[in-house]
PDB file of N, CA and C in Angstrom:
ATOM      1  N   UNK A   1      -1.753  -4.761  -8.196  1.00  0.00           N
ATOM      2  CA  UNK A   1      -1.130  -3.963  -9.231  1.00  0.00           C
ATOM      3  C   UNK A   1      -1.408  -2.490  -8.928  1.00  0.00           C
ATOM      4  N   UNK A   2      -0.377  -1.685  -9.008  1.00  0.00           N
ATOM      5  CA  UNK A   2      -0.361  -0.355  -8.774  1.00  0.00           C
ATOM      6  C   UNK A   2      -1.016   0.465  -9.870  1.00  0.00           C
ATOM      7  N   UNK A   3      -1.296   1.669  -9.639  1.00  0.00           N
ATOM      8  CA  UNK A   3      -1.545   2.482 -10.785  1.00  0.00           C
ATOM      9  C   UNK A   3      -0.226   2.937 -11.610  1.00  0.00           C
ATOM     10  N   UNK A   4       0.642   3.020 -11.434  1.00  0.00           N
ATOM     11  CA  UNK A   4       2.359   3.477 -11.782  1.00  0.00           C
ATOM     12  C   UNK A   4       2.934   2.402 -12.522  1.00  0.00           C
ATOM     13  N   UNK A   5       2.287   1.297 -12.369  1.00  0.00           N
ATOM     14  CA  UNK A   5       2.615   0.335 -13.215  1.00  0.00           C
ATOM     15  C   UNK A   5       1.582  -0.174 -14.395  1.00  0.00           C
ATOM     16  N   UNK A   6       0.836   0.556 -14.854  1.00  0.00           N
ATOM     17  CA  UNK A   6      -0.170   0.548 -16.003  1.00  0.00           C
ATOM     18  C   UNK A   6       0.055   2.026 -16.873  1.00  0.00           C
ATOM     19  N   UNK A   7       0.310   3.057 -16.539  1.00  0.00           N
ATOM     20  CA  UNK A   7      -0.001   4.590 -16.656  1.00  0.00           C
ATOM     21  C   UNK A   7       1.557   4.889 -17.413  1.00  0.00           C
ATOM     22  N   UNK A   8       1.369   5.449 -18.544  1.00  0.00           N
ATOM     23  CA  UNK A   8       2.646   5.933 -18.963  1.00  0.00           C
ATOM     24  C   UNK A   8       2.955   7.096 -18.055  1.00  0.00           C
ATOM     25  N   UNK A   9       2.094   8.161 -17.671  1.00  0.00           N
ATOM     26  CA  UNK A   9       2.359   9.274 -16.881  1.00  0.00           C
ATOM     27  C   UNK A   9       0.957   9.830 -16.136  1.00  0.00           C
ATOM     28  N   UNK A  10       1.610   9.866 -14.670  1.00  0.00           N
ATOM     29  CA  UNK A  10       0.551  10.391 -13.896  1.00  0.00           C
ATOM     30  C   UNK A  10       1.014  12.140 -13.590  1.00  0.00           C
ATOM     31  N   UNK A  11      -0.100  13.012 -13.467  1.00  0.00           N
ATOM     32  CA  UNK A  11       1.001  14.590 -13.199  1.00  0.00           C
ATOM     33  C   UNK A  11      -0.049  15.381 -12.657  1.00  0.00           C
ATOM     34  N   UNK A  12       0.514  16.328 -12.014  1.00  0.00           N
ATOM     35  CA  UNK A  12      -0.964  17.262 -11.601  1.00  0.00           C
ATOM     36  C   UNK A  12       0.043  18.707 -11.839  1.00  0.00           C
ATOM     37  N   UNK A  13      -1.413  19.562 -12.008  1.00  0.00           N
ATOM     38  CA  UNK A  13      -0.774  20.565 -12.369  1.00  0.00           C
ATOM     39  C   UNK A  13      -2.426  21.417 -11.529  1.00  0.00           C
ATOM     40  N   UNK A  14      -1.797  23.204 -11.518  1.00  0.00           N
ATOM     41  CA  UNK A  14      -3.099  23.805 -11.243  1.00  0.00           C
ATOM     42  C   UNK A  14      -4.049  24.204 -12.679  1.00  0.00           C
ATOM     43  N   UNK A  15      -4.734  23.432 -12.856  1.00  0.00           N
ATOM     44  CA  UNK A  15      -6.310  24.154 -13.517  1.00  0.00           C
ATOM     45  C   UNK A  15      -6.247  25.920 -13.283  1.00  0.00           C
ATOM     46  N   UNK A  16      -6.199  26.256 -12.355  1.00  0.00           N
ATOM     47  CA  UNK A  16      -6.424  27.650 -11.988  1.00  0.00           C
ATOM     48  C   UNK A  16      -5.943  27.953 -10.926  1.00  0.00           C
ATOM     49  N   UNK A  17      -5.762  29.364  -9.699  1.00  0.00           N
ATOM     50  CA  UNK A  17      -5.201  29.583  -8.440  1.00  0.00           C
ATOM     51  C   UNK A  17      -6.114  28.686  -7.774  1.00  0.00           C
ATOM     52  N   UNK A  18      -7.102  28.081  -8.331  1.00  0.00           N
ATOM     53  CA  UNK A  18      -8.151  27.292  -7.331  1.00  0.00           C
ATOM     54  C   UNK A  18      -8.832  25.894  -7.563  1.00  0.00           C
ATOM     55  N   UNK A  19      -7.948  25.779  -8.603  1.00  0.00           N
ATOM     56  CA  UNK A  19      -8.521  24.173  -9.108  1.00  0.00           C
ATOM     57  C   UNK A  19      -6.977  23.691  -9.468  1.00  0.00           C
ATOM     58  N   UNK A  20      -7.087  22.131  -8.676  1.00  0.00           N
ATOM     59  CA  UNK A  20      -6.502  21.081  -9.439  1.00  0.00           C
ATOM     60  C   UNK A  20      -6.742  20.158 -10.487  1.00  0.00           C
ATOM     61  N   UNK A  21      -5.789  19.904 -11.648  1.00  0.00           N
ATOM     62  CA  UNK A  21      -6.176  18.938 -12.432  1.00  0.00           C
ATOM     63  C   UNK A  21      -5.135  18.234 -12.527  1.00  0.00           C
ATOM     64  N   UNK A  22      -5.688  16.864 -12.557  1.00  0.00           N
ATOM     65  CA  UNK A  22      -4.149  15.784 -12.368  1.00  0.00           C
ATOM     66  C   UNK A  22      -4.656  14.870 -13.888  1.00  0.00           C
ATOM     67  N   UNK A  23      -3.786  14.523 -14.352  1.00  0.00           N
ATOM     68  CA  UNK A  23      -3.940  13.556 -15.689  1.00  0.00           C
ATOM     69  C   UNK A  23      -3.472  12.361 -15.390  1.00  0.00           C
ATOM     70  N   UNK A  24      -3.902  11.288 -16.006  1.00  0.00           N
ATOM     71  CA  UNK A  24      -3.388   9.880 -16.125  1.00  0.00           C
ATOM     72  C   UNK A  24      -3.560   9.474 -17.641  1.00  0.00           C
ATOM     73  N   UNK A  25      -2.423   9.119 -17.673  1.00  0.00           N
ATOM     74  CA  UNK A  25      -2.258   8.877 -19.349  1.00  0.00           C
ATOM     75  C   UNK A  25      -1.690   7.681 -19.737  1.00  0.00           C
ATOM     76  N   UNK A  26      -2.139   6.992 -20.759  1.00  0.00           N
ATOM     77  CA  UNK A  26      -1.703   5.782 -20.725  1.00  0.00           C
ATOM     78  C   UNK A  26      -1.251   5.036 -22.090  1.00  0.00           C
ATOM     79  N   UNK A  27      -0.255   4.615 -22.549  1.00  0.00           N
ATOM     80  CA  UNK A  27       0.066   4.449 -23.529  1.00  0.00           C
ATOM     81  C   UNK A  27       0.329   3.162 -24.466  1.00  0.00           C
ATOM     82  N   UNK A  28      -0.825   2.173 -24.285  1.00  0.00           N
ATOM     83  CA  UNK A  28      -1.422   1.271 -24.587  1.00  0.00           C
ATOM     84  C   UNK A  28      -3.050   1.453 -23.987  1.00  0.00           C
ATOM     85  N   UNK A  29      -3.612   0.911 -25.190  1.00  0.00           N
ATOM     86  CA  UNK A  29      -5.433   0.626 -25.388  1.00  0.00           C
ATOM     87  C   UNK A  29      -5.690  -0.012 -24.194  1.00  0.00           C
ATOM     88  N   UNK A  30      -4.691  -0.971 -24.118  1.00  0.00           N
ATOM     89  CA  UNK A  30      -5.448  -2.419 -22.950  1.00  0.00           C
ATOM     90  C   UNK A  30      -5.283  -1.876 -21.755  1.00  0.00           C
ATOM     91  N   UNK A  31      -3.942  -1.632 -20.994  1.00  0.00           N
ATOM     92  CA  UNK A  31      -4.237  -0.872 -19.553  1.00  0.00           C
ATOM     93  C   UNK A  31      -5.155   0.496 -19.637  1.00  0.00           C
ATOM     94  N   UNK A  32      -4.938   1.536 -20.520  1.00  0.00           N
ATOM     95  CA  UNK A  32      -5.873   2.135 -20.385  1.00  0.00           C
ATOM     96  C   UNK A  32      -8.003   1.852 -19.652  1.00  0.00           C
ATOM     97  N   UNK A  33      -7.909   0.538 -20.712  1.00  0.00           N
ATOM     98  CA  UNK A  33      -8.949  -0.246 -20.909  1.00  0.00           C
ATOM     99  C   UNK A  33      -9.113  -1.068 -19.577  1.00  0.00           C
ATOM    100  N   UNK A  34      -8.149  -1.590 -18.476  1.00  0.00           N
ATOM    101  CA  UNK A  34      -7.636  -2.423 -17.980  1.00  0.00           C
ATOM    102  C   UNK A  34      -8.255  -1.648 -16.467  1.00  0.00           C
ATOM    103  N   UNK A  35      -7.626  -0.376 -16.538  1.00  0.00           N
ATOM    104  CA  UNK A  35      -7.577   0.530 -16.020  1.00  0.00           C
ATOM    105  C   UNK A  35      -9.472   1.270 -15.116  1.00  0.00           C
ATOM    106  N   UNK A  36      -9.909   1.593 -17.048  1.00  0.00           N
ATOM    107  CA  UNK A  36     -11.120   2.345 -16.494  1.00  0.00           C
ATOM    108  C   UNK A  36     -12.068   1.331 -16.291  1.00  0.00           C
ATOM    109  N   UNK A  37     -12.036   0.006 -17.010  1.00  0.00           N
ATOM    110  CA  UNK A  37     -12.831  -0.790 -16.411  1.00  0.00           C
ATOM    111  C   UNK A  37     -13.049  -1.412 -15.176  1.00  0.00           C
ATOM    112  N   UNK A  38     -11.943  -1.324 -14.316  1.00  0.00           N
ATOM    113  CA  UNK A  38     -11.561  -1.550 -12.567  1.00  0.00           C
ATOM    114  C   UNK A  38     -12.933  -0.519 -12.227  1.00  0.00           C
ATOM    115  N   UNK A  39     -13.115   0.464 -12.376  1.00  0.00           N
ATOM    116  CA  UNK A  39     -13.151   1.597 -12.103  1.00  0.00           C
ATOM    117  C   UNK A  39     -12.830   1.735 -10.555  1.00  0.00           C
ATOM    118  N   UNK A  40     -11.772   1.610 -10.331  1.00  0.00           N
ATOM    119  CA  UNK A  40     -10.418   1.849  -9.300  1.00  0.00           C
ATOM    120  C   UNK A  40     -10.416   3.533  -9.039  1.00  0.00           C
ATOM    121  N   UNK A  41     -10.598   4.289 -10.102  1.00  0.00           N
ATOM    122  CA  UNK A  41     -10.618   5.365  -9.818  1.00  0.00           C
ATOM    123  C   UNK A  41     -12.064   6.264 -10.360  1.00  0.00           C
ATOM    124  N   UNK A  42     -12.365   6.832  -9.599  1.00  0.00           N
ATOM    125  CA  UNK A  42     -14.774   7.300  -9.035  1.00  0.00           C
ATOM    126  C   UNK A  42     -14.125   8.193  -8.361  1.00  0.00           C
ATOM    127  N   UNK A  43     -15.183   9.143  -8.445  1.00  0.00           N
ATOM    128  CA  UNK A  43     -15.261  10.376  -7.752  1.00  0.00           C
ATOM    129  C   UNK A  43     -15.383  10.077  -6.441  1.00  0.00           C
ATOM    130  N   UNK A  44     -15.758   9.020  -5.719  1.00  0.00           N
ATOM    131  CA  UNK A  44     -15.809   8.679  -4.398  1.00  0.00           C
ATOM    132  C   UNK A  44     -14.199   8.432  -3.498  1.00  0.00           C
ATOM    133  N   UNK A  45     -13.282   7.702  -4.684  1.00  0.00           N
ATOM    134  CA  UNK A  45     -12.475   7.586  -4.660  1.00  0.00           C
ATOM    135  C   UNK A  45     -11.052   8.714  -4.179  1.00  0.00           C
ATOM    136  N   UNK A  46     -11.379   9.509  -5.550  1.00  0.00           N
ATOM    137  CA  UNK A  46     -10.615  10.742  -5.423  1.00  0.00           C
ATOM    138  C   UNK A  46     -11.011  11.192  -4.184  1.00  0.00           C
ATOM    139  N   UNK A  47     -12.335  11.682  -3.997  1.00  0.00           N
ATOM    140  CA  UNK A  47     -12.939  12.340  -2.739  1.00  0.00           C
ATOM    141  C   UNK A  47     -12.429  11.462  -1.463  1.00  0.00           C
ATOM    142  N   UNK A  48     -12.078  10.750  -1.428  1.00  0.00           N
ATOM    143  CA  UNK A  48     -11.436  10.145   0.200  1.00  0.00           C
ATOM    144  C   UNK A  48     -10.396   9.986  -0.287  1.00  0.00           C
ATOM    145  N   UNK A  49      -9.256  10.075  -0.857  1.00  0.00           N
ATOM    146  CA  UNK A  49      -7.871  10.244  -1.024  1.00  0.00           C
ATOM    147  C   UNK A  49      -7.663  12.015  -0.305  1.00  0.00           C
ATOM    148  N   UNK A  50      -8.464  12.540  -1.192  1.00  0.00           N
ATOM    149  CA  UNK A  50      -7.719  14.337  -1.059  1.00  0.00           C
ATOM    150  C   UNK A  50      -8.643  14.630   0.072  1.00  0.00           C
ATOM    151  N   UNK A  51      -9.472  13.855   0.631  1.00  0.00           N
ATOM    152  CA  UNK A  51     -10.945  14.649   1.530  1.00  0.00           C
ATOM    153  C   UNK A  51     -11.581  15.661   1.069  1.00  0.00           C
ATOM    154  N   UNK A  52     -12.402  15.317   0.128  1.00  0.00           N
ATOM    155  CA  UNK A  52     -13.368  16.164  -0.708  1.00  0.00           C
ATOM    156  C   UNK A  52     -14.510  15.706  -0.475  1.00  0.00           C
ATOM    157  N   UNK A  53     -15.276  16.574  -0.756  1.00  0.00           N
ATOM    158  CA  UNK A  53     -16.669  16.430  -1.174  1.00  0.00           C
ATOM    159  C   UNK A  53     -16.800  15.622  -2.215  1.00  0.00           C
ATOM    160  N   UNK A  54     -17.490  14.343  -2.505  1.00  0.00           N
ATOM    161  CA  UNK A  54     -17.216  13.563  -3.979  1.00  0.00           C
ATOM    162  C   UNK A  54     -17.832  14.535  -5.072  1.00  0.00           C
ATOM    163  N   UNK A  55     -18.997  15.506  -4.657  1.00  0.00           N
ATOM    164  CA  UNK A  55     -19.824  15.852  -5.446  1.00  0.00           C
ATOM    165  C   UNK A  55     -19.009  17.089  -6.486  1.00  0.00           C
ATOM    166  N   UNK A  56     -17.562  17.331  -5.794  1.00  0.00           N
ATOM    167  CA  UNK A  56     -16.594  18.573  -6.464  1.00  0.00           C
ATOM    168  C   UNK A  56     -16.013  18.347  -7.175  1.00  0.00           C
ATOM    169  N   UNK A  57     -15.468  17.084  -7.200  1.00  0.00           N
ATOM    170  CA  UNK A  57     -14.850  15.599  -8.152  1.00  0.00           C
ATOM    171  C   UNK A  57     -15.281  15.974  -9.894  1.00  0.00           C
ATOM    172  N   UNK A  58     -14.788  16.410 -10.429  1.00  0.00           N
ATOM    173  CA  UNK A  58     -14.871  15.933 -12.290  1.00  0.00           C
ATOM    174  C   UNK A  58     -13.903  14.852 -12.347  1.00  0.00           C
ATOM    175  N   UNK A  59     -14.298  13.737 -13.098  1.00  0.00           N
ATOM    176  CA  UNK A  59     -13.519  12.865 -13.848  1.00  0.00           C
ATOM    177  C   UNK A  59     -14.038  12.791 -14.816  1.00  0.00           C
ATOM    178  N   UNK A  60     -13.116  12.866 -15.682  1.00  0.00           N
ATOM    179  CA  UNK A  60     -13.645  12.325 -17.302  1.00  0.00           C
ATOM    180  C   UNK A  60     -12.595  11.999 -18.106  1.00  0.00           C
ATOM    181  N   UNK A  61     -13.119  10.846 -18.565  1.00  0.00           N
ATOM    182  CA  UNK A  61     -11.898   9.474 -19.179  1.00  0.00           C
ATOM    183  C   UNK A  61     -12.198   9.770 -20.713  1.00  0.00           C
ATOM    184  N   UNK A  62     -11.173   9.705 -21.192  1.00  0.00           N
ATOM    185  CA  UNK A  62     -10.882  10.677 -22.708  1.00  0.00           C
ATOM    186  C   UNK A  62     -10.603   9.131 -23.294  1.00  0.00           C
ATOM    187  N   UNK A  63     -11.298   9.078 -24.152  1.00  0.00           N
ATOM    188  CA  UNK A  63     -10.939   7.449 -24.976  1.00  0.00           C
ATOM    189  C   UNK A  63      -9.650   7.654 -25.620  1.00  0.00           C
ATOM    190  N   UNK A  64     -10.175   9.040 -27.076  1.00  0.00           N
ATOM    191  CA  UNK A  64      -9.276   8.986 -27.671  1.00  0.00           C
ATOM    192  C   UNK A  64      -8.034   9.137 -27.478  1.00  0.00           C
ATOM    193  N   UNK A  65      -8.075   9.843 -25.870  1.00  0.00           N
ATOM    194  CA  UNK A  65      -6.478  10.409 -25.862  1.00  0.00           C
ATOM    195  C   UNK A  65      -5.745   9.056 -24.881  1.00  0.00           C
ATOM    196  N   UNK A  66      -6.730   7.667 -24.532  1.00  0.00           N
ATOM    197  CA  UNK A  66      -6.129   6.994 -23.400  1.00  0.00           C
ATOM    198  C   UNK A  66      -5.628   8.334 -21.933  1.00  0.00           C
ATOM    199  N   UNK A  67      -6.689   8.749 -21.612  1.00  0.00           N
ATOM    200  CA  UNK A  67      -6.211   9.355 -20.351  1.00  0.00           C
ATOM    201  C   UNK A  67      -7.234   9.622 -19.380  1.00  0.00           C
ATOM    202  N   UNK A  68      -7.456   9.528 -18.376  1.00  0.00           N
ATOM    203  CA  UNK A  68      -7.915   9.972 -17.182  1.00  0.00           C
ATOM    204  C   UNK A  68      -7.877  11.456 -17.011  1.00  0.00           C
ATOM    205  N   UNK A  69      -9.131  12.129 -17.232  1.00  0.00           N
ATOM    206  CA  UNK A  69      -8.555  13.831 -16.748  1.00  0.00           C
ATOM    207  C   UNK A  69      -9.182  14.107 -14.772  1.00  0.00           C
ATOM    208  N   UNK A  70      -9.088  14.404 -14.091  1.00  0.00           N
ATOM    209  CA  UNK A  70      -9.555  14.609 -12.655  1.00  0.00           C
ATOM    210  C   UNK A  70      -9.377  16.078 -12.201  1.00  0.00           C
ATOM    211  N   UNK A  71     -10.216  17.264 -11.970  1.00  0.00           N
ATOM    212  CA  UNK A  71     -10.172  18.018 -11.154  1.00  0.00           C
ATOM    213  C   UNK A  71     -10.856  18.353  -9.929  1.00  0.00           C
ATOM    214  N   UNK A  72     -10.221  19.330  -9.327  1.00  0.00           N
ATOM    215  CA  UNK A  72     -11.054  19.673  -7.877  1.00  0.00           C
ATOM    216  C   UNK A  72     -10.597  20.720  -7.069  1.00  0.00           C
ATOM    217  N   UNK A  73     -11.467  21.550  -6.609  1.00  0.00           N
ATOM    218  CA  UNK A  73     -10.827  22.734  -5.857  1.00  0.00           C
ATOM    219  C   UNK A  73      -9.782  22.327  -4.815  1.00  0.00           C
ATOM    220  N   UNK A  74      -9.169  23.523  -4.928  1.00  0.00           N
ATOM    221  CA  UNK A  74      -7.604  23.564  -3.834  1.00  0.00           C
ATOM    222  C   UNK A  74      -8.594  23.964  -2.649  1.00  0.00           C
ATOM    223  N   UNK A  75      -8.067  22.980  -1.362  1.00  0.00           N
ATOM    224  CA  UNK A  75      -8.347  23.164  -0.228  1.00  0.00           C
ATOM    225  C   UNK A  75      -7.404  24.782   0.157  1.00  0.00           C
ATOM    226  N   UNK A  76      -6.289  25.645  -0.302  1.00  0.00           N
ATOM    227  CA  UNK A  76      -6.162  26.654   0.293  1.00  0.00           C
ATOM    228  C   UNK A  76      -5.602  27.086  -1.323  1.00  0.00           C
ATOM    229  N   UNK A  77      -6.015  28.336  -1.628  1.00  0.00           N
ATOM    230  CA  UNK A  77      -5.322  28.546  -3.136  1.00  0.00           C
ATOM    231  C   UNK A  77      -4.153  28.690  -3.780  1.00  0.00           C
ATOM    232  N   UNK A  78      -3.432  29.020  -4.585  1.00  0.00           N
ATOM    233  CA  UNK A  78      -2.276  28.953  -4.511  1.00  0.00           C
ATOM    234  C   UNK A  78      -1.832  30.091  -3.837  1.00  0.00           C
ATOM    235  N   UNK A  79      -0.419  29.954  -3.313  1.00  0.00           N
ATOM    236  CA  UNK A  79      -0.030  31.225  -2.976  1.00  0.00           C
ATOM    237  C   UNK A  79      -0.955  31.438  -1.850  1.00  0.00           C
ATOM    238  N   UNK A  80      -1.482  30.858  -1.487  1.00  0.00           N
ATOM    239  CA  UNK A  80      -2.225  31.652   0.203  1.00  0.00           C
ATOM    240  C   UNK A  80      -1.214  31.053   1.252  1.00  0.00           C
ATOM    241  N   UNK A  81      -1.461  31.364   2.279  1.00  0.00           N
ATOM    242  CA  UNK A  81      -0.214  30.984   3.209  1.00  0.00           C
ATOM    243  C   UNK A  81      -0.353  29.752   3.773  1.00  0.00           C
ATOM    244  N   UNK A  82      -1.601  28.994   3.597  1.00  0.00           N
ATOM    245  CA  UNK A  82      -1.449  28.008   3.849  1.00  0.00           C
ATOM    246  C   UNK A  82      -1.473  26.086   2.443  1.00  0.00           C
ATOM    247  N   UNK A  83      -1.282  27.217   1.649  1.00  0.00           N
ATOM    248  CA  UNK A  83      -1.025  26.778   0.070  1.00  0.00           C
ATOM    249  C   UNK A  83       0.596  25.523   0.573  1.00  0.00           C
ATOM    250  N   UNK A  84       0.491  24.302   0.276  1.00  0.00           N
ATOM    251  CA  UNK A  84       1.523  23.610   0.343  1.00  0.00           C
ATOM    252  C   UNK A  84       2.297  23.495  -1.025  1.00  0.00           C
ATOM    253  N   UNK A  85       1.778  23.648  -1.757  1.00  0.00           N
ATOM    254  CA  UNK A  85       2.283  23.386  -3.455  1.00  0.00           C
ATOM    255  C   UNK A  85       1.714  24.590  -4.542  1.00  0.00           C
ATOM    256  N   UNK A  86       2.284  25.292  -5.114  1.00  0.00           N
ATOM    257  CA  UNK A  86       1.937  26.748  -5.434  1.00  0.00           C
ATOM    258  C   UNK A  86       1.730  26.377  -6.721  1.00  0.00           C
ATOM    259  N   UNK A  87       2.463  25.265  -7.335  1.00  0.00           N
ATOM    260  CA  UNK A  87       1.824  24.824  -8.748  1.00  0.00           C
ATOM    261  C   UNK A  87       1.427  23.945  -8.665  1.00  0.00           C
ATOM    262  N   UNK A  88       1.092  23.179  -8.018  1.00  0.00           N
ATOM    263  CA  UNK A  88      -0.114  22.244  -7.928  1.00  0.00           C
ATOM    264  C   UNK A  88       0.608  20.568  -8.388  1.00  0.00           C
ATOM    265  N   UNK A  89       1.942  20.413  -8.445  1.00  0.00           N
ATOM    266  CA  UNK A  89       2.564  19.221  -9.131  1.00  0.00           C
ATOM    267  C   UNK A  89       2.806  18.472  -8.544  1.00  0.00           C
ATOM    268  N   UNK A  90       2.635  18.506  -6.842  1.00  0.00           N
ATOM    269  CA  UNK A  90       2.626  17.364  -6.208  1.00  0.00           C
ATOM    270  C   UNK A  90       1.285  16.230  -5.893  1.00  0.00           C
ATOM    271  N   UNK A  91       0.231  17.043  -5.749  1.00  0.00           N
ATOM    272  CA  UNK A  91      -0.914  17.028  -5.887  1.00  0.00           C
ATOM    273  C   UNK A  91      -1.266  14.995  -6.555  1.00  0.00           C
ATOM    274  N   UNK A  92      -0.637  14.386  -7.474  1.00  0.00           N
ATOM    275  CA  UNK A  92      -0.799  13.437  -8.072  1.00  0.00           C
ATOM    276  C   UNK A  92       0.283  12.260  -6.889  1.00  0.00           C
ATOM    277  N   UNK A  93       0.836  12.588  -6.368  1.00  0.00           N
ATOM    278  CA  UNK A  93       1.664  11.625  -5.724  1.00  0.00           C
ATOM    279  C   UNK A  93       0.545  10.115  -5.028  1.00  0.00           C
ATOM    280  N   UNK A  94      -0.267  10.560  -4.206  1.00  0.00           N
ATOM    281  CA  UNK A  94      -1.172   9.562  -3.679  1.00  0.00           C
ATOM    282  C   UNK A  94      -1.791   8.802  -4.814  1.00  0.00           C
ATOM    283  N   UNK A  95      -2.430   9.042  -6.193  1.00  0.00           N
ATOM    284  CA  UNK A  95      -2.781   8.095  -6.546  1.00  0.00           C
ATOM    285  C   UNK A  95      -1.644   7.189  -7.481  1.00  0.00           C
ATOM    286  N   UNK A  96      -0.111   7.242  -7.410  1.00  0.00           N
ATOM    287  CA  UNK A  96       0.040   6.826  -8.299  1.00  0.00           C
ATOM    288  C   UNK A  96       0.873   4.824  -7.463  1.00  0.00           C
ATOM    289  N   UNK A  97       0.318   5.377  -6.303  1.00  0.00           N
ATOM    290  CA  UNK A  97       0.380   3.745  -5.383  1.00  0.00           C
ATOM    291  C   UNK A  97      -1.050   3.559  -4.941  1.00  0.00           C
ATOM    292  N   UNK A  98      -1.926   4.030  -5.640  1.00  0.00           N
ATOM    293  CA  UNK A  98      -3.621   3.407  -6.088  1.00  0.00           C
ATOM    294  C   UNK A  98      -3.591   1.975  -6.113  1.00  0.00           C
ATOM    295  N   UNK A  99      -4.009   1.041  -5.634  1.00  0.00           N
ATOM    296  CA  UNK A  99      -4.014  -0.678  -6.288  1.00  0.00           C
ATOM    297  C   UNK A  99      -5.200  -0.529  -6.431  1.00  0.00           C
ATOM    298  N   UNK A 100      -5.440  -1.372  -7.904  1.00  0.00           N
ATOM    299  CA  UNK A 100      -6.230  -1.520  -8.617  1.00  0.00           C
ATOM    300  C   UNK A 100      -6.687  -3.029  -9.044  1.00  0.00           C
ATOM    301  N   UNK A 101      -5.533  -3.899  -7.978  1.00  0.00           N
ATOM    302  CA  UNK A 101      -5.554  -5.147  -8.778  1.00  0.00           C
ATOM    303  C   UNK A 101      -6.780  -5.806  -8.082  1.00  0.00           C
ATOM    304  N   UNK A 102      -7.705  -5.470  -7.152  1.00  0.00           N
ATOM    305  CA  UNK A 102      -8.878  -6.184  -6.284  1.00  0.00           C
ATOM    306  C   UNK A 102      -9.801  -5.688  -7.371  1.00  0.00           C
ATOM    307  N   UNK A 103      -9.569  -5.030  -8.134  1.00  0.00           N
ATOM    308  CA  UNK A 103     -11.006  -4.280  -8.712  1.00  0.00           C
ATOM    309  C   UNK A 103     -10.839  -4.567  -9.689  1.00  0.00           C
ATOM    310  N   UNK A 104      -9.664  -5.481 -10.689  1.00  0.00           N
ATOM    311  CA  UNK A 104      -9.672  -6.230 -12.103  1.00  0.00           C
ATOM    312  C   UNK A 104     -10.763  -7.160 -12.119  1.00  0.00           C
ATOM    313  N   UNK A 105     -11.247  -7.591 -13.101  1.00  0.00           N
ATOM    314  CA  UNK A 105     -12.045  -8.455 -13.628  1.00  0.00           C
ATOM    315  C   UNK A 105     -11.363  -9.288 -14.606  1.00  0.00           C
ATOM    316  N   UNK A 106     -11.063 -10.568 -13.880  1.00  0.00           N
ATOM    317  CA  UNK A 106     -10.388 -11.200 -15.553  1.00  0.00           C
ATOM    318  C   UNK A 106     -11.571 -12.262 -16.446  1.00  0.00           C
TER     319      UNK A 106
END
């Protein structure tokens, strides 16, 4: 099972000229629930998707709002010349074919 198929909306946007923040939002309790209990997605995780340092990694899973929040510095800032995405909105594409289904617990 994919992440795109649990997640009402996955999106990234820039935090700042130097931070990314990507959201996962989910619009039922149970995948939400379904979701962070895999824990499919760890700072270890993110950190070998984007090649980070895990230790640069914030995640923090918002109950009330059902969402995943994730940031992390831009490998080149926005607008620098070697900047690929200047608002930061592509940034979410890799996790949203995440499988998660090895890491369910039924």
């Amino acid at each position: 099972m994919k992440l795109w198929e649990l997640a009402k909306l996955v999106r990234s946007k820039n935090a700042s000229p130097f931070t990314i923040a990507i959201d996962i939002m989910f619009d039922d309790k149970e995948k939400y629930n379904l979701v962070k209990q895999s824990k499919a997605i760890n700072n270890k995780k993110i950190a070998e998707i984007y090649q980070l340092d895990h230790e640069k990694v914030l995640l923090v899973e918002v109950d009330n709002a059902l969402a995943i929040k994730i940031s992390f510095p831009r490998k080149a800032f926005s607008g620098d010349i070697n900047d690929t995405d200047v608002y930061g909105g592509q940034f979410y594409s890799p996790l949203v074919e995440l499988d998660i289904s090895d890491k369910i617990k039924v």
